[in-house]
Protein backbone atom coordinates (compact mmCIF):
# COMPACT_ATOMS: atom_id res chain seq x y z
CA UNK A 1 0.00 0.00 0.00
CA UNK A 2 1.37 3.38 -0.90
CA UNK A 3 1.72 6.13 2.47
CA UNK A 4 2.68 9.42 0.34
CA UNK A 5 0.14 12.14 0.25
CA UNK A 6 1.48 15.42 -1.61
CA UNK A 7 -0.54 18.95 -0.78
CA UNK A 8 0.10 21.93 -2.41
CA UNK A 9 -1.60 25.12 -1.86
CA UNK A 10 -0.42 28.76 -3.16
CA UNK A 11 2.90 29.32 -2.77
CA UNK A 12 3.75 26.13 0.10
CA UNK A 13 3.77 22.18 -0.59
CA UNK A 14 4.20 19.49 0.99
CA UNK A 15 4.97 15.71 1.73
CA UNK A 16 2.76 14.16 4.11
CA UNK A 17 3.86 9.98 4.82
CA UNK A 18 1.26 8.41 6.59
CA UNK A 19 2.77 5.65 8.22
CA UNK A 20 5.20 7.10 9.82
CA UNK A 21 2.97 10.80 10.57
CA UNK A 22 6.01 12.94 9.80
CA UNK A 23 6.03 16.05 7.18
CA UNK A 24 8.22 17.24 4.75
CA UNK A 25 8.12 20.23 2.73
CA UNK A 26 9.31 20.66 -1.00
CA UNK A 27 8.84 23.19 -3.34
CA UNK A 28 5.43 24.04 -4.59
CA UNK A 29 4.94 23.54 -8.44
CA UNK A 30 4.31 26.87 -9.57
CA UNK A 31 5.39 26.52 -12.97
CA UNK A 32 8.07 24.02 -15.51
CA UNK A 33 11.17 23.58 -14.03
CA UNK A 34 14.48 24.43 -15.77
CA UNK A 35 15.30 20.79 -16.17
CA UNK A 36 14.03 17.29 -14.81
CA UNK A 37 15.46 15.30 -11.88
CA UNK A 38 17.06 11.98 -13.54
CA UNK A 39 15.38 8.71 -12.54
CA UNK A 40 18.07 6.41 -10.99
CA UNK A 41 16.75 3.28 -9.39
CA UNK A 42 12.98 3.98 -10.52
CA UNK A 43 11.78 6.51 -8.38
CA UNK A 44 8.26 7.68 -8.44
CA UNK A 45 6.73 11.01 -7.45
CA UNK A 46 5.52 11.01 -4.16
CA UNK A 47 2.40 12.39 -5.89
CA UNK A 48 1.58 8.60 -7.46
CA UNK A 49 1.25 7.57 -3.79
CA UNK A 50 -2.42 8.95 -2.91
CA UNK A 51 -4.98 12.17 -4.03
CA UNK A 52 -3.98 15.61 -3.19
CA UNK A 53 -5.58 17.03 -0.27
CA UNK A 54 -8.31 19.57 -0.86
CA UNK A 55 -6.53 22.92 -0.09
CA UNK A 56 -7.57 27.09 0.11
CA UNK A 57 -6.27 29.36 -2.12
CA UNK A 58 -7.59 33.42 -1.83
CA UNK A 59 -10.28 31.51 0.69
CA UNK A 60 -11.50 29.43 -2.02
CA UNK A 61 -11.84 25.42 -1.61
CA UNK A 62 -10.27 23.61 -4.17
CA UNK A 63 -11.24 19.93 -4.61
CA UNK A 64 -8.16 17.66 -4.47
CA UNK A 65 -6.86 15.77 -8.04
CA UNK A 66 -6.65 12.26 -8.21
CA UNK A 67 -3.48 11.07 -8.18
CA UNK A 68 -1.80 8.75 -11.51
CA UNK A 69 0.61 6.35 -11.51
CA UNK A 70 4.34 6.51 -13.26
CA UNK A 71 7.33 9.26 -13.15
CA UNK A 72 6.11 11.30 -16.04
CA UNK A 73 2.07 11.87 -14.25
CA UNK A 74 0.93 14.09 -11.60
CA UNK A 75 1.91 17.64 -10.98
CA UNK A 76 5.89 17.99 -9.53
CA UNK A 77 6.25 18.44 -13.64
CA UNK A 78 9.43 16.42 -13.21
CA UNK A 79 10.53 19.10 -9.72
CA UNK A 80 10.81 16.27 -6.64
CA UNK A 81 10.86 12.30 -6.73
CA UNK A 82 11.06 9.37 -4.26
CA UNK A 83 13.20 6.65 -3.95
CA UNK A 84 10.94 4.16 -3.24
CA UNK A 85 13.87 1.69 -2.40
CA UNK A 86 15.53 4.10 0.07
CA UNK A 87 12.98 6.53 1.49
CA UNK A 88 14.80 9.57 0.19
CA UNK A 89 12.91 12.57 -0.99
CA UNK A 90 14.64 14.57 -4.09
CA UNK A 91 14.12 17.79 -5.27
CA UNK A 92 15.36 20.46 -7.23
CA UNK A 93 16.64 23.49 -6.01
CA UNK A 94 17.59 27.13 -6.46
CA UNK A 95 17.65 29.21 -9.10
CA UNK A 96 20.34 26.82 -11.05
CA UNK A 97 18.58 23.57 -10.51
CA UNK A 98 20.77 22.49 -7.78
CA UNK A 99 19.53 19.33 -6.31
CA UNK A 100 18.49 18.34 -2.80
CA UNK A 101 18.25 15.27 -0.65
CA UNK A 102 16.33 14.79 2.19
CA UNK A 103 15.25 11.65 4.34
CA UNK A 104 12.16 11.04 4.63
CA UNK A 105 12.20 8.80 8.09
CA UNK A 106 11.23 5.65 6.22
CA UNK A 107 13.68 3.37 6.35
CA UNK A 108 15.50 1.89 3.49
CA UNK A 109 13.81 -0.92 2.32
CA UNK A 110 15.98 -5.00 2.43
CA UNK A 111 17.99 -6.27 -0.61
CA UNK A 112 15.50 -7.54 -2.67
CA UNK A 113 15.86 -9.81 -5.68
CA UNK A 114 13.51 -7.76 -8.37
CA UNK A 115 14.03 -10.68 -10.99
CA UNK A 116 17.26 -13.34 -12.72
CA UNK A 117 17.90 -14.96 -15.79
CA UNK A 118 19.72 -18.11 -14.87
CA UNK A 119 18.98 -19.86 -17.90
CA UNK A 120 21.69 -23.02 -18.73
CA UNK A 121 24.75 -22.18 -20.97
CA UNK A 122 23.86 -24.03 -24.86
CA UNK A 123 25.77 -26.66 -24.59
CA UNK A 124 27.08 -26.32 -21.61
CA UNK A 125 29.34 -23.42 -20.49
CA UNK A 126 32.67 -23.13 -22.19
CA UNK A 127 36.05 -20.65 -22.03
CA UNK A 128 34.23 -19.06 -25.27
CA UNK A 129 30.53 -19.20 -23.78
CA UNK A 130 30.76 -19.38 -20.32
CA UNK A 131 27.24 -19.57 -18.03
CA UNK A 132 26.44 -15.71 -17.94
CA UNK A 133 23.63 -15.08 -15.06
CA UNK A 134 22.23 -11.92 -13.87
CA UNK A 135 20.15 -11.16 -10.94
CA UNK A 136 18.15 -7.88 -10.59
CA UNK A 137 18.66 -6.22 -7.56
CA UNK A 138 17.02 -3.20 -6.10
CA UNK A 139 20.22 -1.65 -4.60
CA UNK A 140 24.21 -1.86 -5.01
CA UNK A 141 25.67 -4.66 -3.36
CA UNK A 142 28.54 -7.19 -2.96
CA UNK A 143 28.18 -10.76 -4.28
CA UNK A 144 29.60 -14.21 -3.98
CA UNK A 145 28.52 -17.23 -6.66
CA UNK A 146 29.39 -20.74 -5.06
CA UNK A 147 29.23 -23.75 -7.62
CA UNK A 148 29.03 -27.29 -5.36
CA UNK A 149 29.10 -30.43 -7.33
CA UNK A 150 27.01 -33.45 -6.82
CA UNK A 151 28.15 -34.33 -3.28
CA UNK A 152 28.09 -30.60 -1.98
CA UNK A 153 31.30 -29.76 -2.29
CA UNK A 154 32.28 -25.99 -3.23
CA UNK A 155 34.40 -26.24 -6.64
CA UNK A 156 34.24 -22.50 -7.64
CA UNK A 157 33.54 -19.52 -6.45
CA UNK A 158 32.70 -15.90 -7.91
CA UNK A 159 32.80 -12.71 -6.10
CA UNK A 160 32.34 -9.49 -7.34
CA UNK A 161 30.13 -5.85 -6.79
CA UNK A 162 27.32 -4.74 -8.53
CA UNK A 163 27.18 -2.05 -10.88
CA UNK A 164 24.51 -0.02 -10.32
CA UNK A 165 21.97 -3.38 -9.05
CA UNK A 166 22.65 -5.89 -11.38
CA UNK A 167 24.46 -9.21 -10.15
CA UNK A 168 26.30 -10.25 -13.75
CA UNK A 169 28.78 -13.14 -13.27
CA UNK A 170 29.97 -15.77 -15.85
CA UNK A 171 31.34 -18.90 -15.20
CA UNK A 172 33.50 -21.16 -17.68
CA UNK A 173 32.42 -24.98 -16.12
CA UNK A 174 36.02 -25.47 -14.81
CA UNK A 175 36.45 -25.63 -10.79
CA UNK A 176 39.05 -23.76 -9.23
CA UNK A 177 41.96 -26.12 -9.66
CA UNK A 178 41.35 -26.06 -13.35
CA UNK A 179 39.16 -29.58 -13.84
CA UNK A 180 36.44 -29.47 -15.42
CA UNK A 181 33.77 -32.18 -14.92
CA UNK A 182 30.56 -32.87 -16.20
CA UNK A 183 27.33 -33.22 -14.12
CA UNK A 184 24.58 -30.72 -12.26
CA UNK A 185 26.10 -28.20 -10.16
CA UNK A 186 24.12 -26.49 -7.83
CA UNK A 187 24.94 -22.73 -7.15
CA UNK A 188 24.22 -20.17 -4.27
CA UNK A 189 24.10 -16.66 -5.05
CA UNK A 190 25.14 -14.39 -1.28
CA UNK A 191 24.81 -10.79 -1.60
CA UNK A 192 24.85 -8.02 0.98
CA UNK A 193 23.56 -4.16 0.55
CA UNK A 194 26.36 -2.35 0.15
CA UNK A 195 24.25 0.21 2.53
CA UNK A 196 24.47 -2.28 5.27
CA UNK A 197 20.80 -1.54 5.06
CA UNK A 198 18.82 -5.22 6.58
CA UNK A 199 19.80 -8.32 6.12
CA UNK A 200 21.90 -10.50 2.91
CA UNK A 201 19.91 -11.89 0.11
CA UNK A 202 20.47 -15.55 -0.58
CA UNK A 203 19.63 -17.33 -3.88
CA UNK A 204 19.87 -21.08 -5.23
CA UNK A 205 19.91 -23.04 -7.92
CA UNK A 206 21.24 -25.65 -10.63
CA UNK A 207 23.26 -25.47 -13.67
CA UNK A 208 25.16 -28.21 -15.56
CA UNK A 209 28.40 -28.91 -17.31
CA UNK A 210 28.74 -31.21 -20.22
C-alpha cells in the first residue's frame, strides 16, 4: 500500500507519509522547471502515492486531483521524486537547478531480488561461452557465486560488486583447480547491501556442465 500524500496550496507544498505521521516540505509547483530530476533506481513522485488534499487558495476550496501512476504523471512536472527503495525525498533546487536530498524517516527498504535470468549455458558453459547469469537487484551490493558439485562440495567460487543493481557473473564450467567435470552443479548466489541496510539476500539453484 502506498503512504505518500502530496498537498500543495499557493505558494507552500508538501509531503505528508502516513505511516510514519512525519512532514516534509518541498517546493510548490508553480510553474516548468528548468530541467528534470534523472530517474536512478525507478523513483516515483511522491504524488503517485495517494490524491492531493483539498486545499484554500484566496479563501477558495479547491477539490483535491486524483493522483496517476508513473514518473512522467501528476503535478511535480518532473521538480521532486522518491526513492521508493531508500525513502529519500529529491528535489530540485535554487535558481540553477541544484539538487536536494532529504530523508524522509522511512527506512531503506531490504535487498530484494527484483528478478534473474539463470537460464543453462547451450551446450554447456565453455572458455568461449561461459554460463552468464544476472540477478536484478534493487540496490548496489557485494556478491559471492558458489558452484558445489554433486556431493556438496564448493568447486568455484565468484565474487564481485554490482554495478549499479545488477548481479552479472559468468562462469566457464572449470572448478578452481582447473578440472572441469561434467554433471549438475548447484549454485548459491550471497549478496549483501552495500548500505548495510537489513539483512543478505540468498539465492539457489542448478546449472550443468557437459
Amino acid at each position: 500500500m502506498n503512504t505518500w500524500l502530496y498537498w500543495s496550496c499557493g505558494t507552500t507544498a508538501g509531503v505528508y507519509d502516513r505511516a510514519t505521521n512525519r512532514k516534509i516540505t518541498v517546493p510548490a509547483d508553480n510553474g516548468p522547471p528548468r530541467r528534470r530530476l534523472p530517474a536512478p533506481r525507478e523513483p516515483h513522485h511522491a504524488r503517485t502515492a495517494a490524491h492531493r488534499l483539498p486545499h484554500r487558495h484566496g479563501g477558495h476550496p479547491h477539490r483535491g486531483q486524483a493522483a496517476h501512476d508513473g514518473p512522467e504523471q501528476g503535478g511535480s512536472n518532473g521538480r521532486w521524486a522518491v526513492d521508493r527503495f531508500g525513502g529519500h525525498i529529491a528535489y530540485l533546487n535554487g535558481t540553477y537547478g541544484e539538487v536536494s536530498i532529504v530523508p524522509s524517516g522511512v527506512p531503506a527498504s531490504a535487498l530484494a531480488r527484483m528478478e534473474a535470468q539463470t537460464d543453462l549455458a547451450p551446450g554447456g558453459p565453455t572458455n568461449l561461452a561461459p554460463w552468464r547469469p544476472v540477478w536484478q537487484l534493487n540496490k548496489p551490493a557485494t556478491w559471492t557465486l558458489t558452484l558445489s558439485n554433486s556431493t556438496g562440495t564448493p568447486v568455484r567460487t565468484l565474487t564481485g560488486s554490482t554495478k549499479g543493481a545488477a548481479v552479472r557473473a559468468a562462469w566457464d564450467g572449470s572448478w578452481d583447480d582447473g578440472r572441469r567435470v561434467a554433471g549438475t552443479y548447484t549454485w548459491k548466489l550471497t549478496a549483501e547491501p552495500r548500505d548495510n541496510e537489513g539483512p543478505a539476500l540468498t539465492a539457489t539453484g542448478t546449472t550443468t556442465v557437459n
